[in-house]
C-alpha atoms as a PDB file:
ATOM      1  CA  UNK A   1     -37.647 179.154 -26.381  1.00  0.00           C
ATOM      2  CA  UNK A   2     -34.330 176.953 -26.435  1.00  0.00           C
ATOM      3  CA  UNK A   3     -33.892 178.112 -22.842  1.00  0.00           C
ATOM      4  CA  UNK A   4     -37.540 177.715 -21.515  1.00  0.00           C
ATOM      5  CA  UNK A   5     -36.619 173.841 -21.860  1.00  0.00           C
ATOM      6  CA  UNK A   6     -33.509 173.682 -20.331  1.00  0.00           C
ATOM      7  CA  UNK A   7     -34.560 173.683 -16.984  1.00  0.00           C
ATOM      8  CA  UNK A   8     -36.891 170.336 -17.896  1.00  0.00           C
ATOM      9  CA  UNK A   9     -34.011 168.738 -19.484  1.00  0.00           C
ATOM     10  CA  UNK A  10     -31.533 168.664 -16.509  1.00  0.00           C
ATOM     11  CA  UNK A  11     -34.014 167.783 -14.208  1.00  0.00           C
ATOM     12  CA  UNK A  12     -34.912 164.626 -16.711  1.00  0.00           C
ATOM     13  CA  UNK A  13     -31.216 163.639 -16.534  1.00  0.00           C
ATOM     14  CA  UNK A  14     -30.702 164.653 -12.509  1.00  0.00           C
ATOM     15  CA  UNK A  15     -33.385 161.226 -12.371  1.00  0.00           C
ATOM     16  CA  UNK A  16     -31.645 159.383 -14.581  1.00  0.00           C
ATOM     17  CA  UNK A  17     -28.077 159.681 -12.817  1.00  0.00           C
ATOM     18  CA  UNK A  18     -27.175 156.740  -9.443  1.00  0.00           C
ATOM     19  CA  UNK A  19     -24.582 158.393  -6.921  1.00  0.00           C
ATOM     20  CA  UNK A  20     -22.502 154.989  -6.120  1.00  0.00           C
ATOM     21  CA  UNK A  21     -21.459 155.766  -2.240  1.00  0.00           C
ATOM     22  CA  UNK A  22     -25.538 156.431  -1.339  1.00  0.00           C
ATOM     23  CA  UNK A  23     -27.314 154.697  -4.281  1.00  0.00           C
ATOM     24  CA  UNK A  24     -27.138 150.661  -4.299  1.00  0.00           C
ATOM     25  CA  UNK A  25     -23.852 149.080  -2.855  1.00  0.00           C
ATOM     26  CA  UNK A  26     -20.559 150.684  -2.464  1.00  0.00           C
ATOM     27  CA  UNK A  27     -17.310 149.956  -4.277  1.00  0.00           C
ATOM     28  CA  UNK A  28     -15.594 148.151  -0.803  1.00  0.00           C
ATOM     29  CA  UNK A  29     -19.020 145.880  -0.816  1.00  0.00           C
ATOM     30  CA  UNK A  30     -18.752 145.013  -4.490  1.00  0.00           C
ATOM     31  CA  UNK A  31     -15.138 143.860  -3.996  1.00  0.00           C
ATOM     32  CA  UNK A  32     -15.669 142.191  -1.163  1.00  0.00           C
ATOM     33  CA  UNK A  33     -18.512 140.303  -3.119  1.00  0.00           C
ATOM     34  CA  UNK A  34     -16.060 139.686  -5.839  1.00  0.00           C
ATOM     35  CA  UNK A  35     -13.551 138.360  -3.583  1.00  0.00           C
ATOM     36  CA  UNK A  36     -15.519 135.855  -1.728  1.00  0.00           C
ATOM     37  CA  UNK A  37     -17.107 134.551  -5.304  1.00  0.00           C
ATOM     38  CA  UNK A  38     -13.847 133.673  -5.996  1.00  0.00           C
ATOM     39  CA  UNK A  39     -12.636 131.897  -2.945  1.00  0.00           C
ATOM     40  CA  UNK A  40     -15.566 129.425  -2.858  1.00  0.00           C
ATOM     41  CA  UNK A  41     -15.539 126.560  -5.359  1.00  0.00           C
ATOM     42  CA  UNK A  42     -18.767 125.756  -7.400  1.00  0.00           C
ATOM     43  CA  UNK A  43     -19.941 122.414  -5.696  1.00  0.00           C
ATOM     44  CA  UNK A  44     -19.920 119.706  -7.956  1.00  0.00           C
ATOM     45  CA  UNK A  45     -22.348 116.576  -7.588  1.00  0.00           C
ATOM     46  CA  UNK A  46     -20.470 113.660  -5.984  1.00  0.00           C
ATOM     47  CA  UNK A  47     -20.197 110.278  -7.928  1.00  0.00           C
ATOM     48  CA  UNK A  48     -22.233 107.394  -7.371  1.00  0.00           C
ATOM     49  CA  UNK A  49     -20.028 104.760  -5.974  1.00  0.00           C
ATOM     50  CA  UNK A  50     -19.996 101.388  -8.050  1.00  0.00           C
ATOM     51  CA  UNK A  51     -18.745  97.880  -6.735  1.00  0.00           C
ATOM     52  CA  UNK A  52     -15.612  98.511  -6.177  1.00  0.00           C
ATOM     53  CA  UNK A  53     -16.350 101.078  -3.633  1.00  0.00           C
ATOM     54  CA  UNK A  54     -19.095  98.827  -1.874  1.00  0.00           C
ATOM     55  CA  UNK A  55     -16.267  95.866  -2.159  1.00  0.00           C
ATOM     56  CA  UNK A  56     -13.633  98.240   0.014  1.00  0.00           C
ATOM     57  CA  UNK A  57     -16.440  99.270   2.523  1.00  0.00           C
ATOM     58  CA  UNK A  58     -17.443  95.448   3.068  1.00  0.00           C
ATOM     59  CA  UNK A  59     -13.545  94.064   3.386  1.00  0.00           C
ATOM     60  CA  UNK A  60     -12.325  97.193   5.586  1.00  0.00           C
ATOM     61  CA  UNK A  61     -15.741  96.531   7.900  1.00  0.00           C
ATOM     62  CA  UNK A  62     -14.551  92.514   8.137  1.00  0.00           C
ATOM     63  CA  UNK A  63     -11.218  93.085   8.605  1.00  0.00           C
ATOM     64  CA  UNK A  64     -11.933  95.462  11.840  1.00  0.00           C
ATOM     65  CA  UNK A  65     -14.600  92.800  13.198  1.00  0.00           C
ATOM     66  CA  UNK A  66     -11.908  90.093  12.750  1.00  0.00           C
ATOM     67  CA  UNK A  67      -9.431  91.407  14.243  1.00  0.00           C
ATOM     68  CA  UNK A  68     -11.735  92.743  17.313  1.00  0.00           C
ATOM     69  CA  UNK A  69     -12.955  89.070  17.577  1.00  0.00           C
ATOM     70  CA  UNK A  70      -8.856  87.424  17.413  1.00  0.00           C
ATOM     71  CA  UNK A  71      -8.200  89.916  19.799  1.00  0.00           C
ATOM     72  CA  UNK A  72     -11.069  88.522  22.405  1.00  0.00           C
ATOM     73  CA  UNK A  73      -9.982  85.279  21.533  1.00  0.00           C
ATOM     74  CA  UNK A  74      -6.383  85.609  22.395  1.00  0.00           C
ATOM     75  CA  UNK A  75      -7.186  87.026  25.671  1.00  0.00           C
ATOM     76  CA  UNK A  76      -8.933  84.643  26.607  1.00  0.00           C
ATOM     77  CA  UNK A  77      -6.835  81.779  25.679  1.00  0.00           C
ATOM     78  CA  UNK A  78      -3.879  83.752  27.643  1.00  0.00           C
ATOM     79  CA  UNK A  79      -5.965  84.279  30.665  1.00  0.00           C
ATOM     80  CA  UNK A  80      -6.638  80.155  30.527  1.00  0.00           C
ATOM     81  CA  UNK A  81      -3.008  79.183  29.922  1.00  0.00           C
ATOM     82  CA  UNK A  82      -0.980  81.473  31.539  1.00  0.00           C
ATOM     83  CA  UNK A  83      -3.242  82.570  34.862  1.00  0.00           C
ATOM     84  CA  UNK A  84      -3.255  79.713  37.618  1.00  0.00           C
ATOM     85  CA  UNK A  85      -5.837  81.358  39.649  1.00  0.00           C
ATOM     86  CA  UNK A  86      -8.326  82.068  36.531  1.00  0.00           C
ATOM     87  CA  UNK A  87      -7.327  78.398  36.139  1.00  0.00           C
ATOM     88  CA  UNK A  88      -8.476  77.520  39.622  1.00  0.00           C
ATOM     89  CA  UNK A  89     -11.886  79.595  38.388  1.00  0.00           C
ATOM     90  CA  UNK A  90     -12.453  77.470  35.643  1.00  0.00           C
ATOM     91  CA  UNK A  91     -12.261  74.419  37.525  1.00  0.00           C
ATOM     92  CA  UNK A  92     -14.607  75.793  39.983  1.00  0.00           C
ATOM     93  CA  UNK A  93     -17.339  75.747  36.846  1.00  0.00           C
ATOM     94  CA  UNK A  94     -16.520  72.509  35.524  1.00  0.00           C
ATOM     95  CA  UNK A  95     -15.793  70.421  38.281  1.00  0.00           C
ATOM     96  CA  UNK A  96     -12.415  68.753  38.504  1.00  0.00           C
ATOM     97  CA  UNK A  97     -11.857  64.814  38.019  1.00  0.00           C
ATOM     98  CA  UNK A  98     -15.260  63.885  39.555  1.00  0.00           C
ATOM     99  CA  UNK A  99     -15.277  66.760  41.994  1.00  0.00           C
ATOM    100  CA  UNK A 100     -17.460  69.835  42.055  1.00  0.00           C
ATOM    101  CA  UNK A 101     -15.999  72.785  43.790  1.00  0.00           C
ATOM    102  CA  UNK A 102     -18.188  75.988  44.590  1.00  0.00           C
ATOM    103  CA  UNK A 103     -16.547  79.170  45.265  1.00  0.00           C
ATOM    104  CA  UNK A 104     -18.998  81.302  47.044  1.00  0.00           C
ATOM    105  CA  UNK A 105     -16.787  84.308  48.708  1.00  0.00           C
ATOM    106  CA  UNK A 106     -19.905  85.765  50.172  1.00  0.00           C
ATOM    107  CA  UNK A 107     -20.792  82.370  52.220  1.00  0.00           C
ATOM    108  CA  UNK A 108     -21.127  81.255  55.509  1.00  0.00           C
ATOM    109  CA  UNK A 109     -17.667  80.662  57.506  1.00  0.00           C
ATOM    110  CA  UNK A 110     -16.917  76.864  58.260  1.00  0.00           C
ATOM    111  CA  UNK A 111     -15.339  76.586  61.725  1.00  0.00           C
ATOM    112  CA  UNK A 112     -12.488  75.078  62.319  1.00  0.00           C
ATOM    113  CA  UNK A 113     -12.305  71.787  64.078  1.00  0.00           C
ATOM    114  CA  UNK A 114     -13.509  69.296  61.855  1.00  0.00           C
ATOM    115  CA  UNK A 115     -12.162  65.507  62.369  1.00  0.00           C
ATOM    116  CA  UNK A 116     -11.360  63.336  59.455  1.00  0.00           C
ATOM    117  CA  UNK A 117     -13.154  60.549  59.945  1.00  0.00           C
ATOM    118  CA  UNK A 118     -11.142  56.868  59.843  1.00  0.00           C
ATOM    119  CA  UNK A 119     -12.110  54.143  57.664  1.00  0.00           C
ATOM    120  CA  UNK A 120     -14.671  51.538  59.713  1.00  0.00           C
ATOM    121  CA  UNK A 121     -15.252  47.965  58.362  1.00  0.00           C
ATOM    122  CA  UNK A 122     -11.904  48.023  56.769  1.00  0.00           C
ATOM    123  CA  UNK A 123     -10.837  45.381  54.531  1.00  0.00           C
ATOM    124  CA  UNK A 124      -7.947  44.101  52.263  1.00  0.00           C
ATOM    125  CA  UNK A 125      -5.910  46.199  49.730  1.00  0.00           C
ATOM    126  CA  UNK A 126      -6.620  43.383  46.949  1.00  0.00           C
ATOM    127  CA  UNK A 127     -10.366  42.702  48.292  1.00  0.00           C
ATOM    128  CA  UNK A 128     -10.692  46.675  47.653  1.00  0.00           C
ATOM    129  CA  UNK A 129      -9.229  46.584  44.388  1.00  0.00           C
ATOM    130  CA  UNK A 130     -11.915  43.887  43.180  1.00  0.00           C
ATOM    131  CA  UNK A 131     -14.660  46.165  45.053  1.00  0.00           C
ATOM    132  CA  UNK A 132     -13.471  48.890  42.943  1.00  0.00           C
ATOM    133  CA  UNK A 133     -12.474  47.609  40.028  1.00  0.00           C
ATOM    134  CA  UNK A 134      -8.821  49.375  40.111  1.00  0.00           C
ATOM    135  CA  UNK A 135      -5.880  49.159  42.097  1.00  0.00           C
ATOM    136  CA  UNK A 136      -5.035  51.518  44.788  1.00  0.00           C
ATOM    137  CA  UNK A 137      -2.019  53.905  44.840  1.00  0.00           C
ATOM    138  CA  UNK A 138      -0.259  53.936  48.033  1.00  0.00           C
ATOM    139  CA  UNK A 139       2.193  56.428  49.132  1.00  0.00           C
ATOM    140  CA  UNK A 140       5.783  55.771  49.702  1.00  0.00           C
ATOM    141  CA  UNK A 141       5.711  58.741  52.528  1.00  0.00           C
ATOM    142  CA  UNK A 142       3.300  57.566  54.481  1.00  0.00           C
ATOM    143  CA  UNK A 143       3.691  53.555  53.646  1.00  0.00           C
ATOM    144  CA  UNK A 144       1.113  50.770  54.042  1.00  0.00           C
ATOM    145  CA  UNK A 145      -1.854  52.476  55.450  1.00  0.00           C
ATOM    146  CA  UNK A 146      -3.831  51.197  58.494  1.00  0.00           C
ATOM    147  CA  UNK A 147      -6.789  50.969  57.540  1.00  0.00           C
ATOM    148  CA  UNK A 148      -8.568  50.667  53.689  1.00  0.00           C
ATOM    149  CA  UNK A 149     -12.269  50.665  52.636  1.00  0.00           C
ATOM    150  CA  UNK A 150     -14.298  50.860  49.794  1.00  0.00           C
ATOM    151  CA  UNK A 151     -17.862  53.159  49.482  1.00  0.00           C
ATOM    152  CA  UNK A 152     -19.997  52.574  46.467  1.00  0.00           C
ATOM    153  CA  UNK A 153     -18.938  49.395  43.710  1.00  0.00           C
ATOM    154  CA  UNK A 154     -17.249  49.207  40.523  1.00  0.00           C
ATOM    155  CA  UNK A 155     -20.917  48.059  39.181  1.00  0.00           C
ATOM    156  CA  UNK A 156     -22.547  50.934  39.984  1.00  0.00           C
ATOM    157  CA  UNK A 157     -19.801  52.860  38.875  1.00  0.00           C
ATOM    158  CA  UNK A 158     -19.572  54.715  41.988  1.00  0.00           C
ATOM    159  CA  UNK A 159     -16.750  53.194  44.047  1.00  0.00           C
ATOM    160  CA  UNK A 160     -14.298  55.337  46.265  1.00  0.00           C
ATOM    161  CA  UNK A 161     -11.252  53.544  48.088  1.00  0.00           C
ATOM    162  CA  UNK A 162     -10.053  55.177  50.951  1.00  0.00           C
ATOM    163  CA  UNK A 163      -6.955  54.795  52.860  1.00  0.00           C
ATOM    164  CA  UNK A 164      -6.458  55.898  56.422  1.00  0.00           C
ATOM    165  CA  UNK A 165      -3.480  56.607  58.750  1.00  0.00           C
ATOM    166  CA  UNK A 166      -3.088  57.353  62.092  1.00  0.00           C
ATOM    167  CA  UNK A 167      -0.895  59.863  62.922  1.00  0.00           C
ATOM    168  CA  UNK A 168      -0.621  60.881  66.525  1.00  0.00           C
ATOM    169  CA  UNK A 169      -4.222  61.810  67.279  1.00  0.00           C
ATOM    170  CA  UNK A 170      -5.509  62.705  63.986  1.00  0.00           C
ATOM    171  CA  UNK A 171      -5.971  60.599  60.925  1.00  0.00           C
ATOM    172  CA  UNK A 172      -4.522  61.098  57.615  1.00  0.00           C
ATOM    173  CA  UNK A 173      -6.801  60.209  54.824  1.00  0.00           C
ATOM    174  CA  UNK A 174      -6.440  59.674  51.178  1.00  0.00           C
ATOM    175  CA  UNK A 175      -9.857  59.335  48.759  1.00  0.00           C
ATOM    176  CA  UNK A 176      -8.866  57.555  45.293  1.00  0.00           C
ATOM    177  CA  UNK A 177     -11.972  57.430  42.891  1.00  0.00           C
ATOM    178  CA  UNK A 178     -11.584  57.258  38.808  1.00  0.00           C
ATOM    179  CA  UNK A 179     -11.767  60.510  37.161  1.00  0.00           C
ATOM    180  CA  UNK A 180     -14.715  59.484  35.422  1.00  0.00           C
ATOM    181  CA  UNK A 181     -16.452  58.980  38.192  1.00  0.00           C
ATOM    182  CA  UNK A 182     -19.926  60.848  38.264  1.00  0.00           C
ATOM    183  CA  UNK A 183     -19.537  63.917  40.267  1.00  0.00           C
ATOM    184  CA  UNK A 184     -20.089  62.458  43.656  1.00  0.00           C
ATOM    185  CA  UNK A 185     -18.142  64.705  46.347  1.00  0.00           C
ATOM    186  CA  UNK A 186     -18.810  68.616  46.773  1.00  0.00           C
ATOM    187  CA  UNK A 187     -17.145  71.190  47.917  1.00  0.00           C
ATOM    188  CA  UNK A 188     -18.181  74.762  49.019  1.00  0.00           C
ATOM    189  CA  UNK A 189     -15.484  76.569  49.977  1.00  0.00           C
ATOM    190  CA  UNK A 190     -15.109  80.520  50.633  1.00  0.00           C
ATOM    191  CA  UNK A 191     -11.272  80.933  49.667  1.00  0.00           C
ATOM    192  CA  UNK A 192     -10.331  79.957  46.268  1.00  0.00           C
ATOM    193  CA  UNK A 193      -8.406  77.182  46.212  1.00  0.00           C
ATOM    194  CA  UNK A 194      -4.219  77.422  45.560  1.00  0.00           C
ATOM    195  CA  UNK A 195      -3.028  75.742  42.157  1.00  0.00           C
ATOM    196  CA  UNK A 196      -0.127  73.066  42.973  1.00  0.00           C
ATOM    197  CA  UNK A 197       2.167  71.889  40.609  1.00  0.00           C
ATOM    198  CA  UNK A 198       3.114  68.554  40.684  1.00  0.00           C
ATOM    199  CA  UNK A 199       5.743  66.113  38.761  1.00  0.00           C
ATOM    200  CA  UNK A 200       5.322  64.632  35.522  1.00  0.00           C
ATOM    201  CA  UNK A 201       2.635  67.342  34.594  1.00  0.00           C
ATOM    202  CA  UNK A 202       0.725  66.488  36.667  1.00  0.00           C
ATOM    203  CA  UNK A 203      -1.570  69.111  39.038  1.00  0.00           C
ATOM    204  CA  UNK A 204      -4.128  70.161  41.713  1.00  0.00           C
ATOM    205  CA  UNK A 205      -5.212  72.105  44.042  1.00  0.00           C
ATOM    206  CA  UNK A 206      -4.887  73.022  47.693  1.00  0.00           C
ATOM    207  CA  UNK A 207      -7.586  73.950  50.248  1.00  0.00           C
ATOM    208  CA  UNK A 208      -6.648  75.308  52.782  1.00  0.00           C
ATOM    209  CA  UNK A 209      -9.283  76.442  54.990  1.00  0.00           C
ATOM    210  CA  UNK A 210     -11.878  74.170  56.448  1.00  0.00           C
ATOM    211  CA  UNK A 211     -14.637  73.592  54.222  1.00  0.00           C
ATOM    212  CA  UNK A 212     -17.857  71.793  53.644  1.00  0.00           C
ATOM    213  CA  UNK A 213     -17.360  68.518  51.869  1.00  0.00           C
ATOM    214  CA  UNK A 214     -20.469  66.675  50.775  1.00  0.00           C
ATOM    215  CA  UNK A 215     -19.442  62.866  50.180  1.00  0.00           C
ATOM    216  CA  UNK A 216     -21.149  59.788  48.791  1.00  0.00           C
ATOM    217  CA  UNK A 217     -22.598  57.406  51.434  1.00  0.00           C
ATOM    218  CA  UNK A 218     -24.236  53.539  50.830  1.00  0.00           C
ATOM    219  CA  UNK A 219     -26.072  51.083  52.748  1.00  0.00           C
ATOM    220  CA  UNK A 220     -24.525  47.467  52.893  1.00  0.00           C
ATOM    221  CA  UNK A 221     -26.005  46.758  49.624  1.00  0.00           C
ATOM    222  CA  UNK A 222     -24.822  49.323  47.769  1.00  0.00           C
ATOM    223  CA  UNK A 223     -28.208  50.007  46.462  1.00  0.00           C
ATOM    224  CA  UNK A 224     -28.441  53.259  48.300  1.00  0.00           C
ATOM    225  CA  UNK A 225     -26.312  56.459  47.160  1.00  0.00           C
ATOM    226  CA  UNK A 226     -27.021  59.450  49.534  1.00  0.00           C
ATOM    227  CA  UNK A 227     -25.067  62.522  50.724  1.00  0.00           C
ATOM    228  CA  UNK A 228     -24.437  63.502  54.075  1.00  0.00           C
ATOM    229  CA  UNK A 229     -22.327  66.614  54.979  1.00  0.00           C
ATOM    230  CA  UNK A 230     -19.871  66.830  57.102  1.00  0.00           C
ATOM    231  CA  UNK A 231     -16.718  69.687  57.545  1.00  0.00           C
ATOM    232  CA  UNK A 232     -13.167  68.825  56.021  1.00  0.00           C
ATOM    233  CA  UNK A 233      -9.986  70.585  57.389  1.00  0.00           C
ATOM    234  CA  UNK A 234      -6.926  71.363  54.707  1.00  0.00           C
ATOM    235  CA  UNK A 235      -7.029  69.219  51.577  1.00  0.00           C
ATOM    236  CA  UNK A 236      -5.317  68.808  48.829  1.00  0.00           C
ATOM    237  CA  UNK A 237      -6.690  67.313  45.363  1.00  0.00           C
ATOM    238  CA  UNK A 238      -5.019  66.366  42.730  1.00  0.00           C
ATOM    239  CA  UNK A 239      -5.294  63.706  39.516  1.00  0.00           C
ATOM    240  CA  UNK A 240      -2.524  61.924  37.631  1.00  0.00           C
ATOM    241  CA  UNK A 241      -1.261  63.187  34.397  1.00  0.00           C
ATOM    242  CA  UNK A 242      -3.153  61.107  31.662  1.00  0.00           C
ATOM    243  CA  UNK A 243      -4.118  58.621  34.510  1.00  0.00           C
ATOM    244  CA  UNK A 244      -7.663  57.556  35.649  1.00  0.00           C
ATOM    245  CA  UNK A 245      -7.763  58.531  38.817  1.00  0.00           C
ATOM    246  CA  UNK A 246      -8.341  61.462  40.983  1.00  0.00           C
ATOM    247  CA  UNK A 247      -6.884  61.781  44.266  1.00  0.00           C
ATOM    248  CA  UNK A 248      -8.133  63.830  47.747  1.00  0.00           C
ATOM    249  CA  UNK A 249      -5.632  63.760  50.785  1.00  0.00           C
ATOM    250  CA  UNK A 250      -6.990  64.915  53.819  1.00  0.00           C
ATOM    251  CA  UNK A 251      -5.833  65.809  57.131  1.00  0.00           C
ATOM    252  CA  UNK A 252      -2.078  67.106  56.608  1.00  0.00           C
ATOM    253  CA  UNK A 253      -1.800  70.715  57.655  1.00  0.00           C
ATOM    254  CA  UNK A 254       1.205  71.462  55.906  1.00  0.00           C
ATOM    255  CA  UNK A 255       0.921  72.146  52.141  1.00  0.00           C
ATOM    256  CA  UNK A 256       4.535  71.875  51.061  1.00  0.00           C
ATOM    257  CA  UNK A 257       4.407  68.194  53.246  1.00  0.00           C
ATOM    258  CA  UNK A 258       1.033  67.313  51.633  1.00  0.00           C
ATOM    259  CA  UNK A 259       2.519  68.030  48.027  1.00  0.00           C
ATOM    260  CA  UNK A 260       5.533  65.515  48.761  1.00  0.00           C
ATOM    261  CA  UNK A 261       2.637  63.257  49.800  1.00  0.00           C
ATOM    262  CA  UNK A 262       1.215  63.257  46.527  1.00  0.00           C
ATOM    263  CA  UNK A 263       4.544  63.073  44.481  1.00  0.00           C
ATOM    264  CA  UNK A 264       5.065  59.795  46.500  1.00  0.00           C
ATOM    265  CA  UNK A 265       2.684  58.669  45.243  1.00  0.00           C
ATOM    266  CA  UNK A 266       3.450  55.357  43.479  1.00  0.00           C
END
């Protein structure tokens, strides 16, 4: 009877016995498991930063737009200072002693051939000083001039002197106006201008292609104040250092003679 059971028993524990390699996972997989448990860290929850961290955040993200803005700031300042043609620019926008220059590269070509006009109805040096209300500068290169007159008046506040010279069959002429002066002559010019140094600190700026010059006109009164037009040849313009007045000389080719013009100046 012992033996009639047997059978029944081993087949009971044949059900109850798992074969590793077939049944579940295999040794190498339950290493590998093992393995790779151990290699990654249990992730921890990060801190919530406090003041201090928020502090550093806010003085690192000021300190980079600082120095991002001080950088700007210094280029600028060395493109102003140290750049005569950026300078000549920057005139352009603000005007310069009374005159407004407009660079337009993409503008109309002046021809060539323009004549300086001479100075009609001249009268006195001192007369034009009291129409003026300042004393004109004459230079020692080209000496007493031939010709002075005065557009606009010193009540007005619009009052130009000009002094002309004849030389050979062209006139040299010389504009002297306060800086102050509301802007009252133009220019439109399609060459930026050259920057010019000039003694004592002094500086200014040479045109040297022909250009359109607009200019302040009045009637006998001086209650009128129109603008005619009219095309200027090389030019150069310049204003004292720390002085009131601006200076335009017109009608001297040569830029290195028109610059020893201007230092003459007395």
């Amino acid at each position: 009877m012992a033996d009639e059971g047997l059978p029944d028993e081993l087949r009971e524990l044949g059900r109850r016995l798992r074969v590793p390699d077939v049944d579940g996972e295999s040794m190498a997989e339950r290493v590998l498991a093992q393995l790779l448990a151990e290699r990654v860290p249990t992730p921890e929850p990060e801190p919530r930063p406090g003041r201090r961290w928020w502090w550093a955040r806010a003085r690192a993200w000021a300190g980079e737009r600082w120095r991002v803005l001080l950088a700007g700031l210094t280029g600028v300042l060395v493109v102003l200072v140290l750049t005569p043609p950026v300078r000549a620019t920057v005139a352009d926008w603000f005007g310069f002693g009374g005159v407004a220059v407009r660079y337009d590269p993409d503008g109309h070509r002046v021809a060539s051939g323009g004549v300086v006009p001479g100075c009609p109805d001249p009268v006195s040096t001192a007369r034009a000083a009291r129409l003026a209300g300042f004393e004109p500068l004459i230079p020692d290169l080209l000496g007493p001039p031939d010709a002075v007159v005065v557009t606009g008046s010193a009540e007005r506040g619009r009052a130009v002197i000009s002094l002309c010279w004849r030389d050979g069959e062209r006139t040299v002429r010389l504009d002297e106006f306060p800086a102050r002066l509301d802007i009252g002559f133009a220019k439109q010019v399609t060459t930026p201008p050259r920057w010019v140094d000039l003694p004592d600190g002094a500086h200014g700026y040479w045109f040297a292609t022909p250009h359109l010059l607009t200019f302040p006109m009045t009637d006998g009164t001086g209650a009128a104040w129109t603008h005619r037009v009219r095309t200027a040849g090389p030019t150069l313009l310049w204003a004292t250092n720390g002085g009131p007045l601006t200076f335009r000389l017109e009608g001297i080719p040569d830029p290195e003679r028109a610059r020893r013009t201007a230092e003459s100046v007395g």
